[in-house]
N, C-alpha and C. Protein backbone atom coordinates (compact mmCIF):
# COMPACT_ATOMS: atom_id res chain seq x y z
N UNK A 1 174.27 -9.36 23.14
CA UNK A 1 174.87 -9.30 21.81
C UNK A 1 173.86 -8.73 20.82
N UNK A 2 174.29 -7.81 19.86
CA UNK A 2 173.08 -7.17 19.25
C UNK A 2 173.51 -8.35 17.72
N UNK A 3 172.47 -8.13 17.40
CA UNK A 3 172.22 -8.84 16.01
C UNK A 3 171.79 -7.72 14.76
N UNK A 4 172.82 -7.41 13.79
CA UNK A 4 172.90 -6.89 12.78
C UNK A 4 171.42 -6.80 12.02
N UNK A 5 171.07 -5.90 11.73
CA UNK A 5 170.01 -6.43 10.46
C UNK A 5 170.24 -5.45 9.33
N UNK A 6 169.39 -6.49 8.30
CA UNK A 6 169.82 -6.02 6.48
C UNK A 6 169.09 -4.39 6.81
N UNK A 7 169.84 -3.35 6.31
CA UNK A 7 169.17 -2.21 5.64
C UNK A 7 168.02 -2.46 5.14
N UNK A 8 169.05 -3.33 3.74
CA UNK A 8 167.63 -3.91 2.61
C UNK A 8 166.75 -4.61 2.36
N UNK A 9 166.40 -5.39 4.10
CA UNK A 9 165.44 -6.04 4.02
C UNK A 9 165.03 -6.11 5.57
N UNK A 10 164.81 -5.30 6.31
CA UNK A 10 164.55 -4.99 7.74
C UNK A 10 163.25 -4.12 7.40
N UNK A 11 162.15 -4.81 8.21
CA UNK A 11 161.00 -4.69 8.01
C UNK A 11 160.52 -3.13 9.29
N UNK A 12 159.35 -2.76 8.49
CA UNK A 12 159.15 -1.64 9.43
C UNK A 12 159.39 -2.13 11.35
N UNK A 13 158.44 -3.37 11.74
CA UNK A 13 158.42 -3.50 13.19
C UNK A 13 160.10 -4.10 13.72
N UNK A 14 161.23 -4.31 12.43
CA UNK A 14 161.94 -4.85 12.96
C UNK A 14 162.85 -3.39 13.75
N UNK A 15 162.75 -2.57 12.32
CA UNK A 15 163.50 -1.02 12.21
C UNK A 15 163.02 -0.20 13.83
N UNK A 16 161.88 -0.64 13.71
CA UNK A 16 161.67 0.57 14.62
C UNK A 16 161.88 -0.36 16.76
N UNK A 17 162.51 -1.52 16.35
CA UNK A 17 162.67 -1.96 17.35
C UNK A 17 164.26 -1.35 17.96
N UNK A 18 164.82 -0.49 17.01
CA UNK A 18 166.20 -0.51 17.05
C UNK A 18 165.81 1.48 18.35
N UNK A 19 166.92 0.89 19.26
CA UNK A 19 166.20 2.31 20.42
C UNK A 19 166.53 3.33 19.44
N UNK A 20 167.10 3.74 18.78
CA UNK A 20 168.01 5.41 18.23
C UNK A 20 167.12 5.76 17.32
N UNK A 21 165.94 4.58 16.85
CA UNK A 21 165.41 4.74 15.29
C UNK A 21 163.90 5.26 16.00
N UNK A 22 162.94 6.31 15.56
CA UNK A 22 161.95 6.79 15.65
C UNK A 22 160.82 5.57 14.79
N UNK A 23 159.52 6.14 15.06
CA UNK A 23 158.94 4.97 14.01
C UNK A 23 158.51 5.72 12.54
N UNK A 24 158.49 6.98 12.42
CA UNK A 24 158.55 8.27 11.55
C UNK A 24 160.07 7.91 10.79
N UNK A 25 161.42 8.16 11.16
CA UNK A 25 162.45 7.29 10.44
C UNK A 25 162.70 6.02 10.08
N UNK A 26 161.84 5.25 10.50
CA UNK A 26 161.93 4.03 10.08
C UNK A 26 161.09 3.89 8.96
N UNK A 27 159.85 4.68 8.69
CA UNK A 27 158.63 4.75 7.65
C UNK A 27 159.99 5.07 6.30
N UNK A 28 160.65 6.52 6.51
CA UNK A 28 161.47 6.73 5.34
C UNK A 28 162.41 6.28 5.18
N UNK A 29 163.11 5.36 5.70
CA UNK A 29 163.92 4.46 5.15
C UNK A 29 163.07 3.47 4.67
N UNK A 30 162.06 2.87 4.67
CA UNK A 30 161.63 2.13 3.96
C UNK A 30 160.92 2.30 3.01
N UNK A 31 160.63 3.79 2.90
CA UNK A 31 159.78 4.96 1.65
C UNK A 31 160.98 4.72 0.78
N UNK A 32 162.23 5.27 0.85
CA UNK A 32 163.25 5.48 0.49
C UNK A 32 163.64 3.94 -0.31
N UNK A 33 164.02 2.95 0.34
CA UNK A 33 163.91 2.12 -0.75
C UNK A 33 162.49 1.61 -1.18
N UNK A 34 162.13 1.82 -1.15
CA UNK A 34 160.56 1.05 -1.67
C UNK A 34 160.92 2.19 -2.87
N UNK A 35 160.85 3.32 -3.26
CA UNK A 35 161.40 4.68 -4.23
C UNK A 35 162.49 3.87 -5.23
N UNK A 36 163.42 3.88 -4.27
CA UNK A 36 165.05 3.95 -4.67
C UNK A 36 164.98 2.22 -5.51
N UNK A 37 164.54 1.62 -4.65
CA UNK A 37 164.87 -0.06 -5.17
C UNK A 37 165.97 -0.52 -4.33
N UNK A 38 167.12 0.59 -3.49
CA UNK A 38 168.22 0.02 -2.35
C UNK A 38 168.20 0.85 -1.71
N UNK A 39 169.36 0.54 -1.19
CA UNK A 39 169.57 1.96 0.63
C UNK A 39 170.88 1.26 0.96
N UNK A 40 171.76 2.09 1.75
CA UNK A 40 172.93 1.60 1.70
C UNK A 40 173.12 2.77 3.32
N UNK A 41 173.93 1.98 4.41
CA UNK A 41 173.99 3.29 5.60
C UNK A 41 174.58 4.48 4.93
N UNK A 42 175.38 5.12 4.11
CA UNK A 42 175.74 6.06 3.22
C UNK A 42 174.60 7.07 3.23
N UNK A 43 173.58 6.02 2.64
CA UNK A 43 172.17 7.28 2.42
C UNK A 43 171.51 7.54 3.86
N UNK A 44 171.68 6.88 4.90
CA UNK A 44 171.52 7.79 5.86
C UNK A 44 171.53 8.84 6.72
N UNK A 45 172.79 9.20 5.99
CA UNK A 45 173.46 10.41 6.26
C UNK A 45 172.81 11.68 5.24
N UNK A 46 172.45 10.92 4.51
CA UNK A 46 171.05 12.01 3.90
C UNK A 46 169.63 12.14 3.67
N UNK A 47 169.85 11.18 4.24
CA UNK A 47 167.91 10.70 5.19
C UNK A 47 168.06 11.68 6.51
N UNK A 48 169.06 11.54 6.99
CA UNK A 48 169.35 12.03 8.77
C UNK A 48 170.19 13.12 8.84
N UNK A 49 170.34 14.44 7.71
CA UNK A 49 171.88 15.18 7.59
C UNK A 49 172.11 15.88 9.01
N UNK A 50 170.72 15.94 10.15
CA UNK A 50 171.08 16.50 11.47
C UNK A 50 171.54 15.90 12.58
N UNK A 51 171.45 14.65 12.13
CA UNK A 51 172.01 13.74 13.30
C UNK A 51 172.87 13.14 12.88
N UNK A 52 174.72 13.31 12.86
CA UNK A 52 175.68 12.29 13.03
C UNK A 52 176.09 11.11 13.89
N UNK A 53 175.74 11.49 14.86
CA UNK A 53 175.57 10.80 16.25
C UNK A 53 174.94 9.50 15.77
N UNK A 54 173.73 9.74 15.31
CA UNK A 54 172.64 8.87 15.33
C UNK A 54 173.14 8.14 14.14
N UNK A 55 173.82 7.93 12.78
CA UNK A 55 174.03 7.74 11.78
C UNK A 55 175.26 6.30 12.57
N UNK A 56 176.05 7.20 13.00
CA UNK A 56 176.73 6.47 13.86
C UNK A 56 176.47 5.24 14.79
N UNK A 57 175.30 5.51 14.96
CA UNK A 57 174.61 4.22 16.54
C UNK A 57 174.00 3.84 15.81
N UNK A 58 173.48 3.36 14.82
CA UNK A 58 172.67 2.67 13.60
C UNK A 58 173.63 2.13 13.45
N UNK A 59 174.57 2.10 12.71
CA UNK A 59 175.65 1.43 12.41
C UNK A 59 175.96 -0.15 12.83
N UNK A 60 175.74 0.29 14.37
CA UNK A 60 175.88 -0.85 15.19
C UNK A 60 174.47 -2.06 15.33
N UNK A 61 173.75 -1.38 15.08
CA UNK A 61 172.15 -2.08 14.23
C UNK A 61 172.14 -2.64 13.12
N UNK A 62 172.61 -2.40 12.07
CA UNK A 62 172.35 -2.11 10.41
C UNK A 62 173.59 -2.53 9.97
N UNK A 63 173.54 -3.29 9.02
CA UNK A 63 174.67 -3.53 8.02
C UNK A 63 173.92 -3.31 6.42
């Protein structure tokens, strides 16, 4: 059973435990809100505009 984790509060070693997530994408999503102040899966799709696929299988990681 996979266990969801926060966007907005999923720590670099948690992010990069997720298989689809690089440890280079996991740095800018957390650049990104540490910047932004939030993150929402929405903005992944413009963190990631070459991978849909992958936007997709996060999903199932990430709430």
């Amino acid at each position: 059973m996979i266990t969801p984790l926060s966007l907005a509060e999923a720590n670099l070693s948690e992010l990069i435990q997720i298989p689809y997530l690089k440890r280079k994408e996991a740095e800018q999503i957390i650049a990104y809100r540490t910047q932004k102040g939030q993150i929402s899966i929405a903005i992944l799709s413009e963190l990631f505009p070459e991978s849909p696929n992958k936007i997709a299988r996060l999903k199932l990681y990430l709430y």
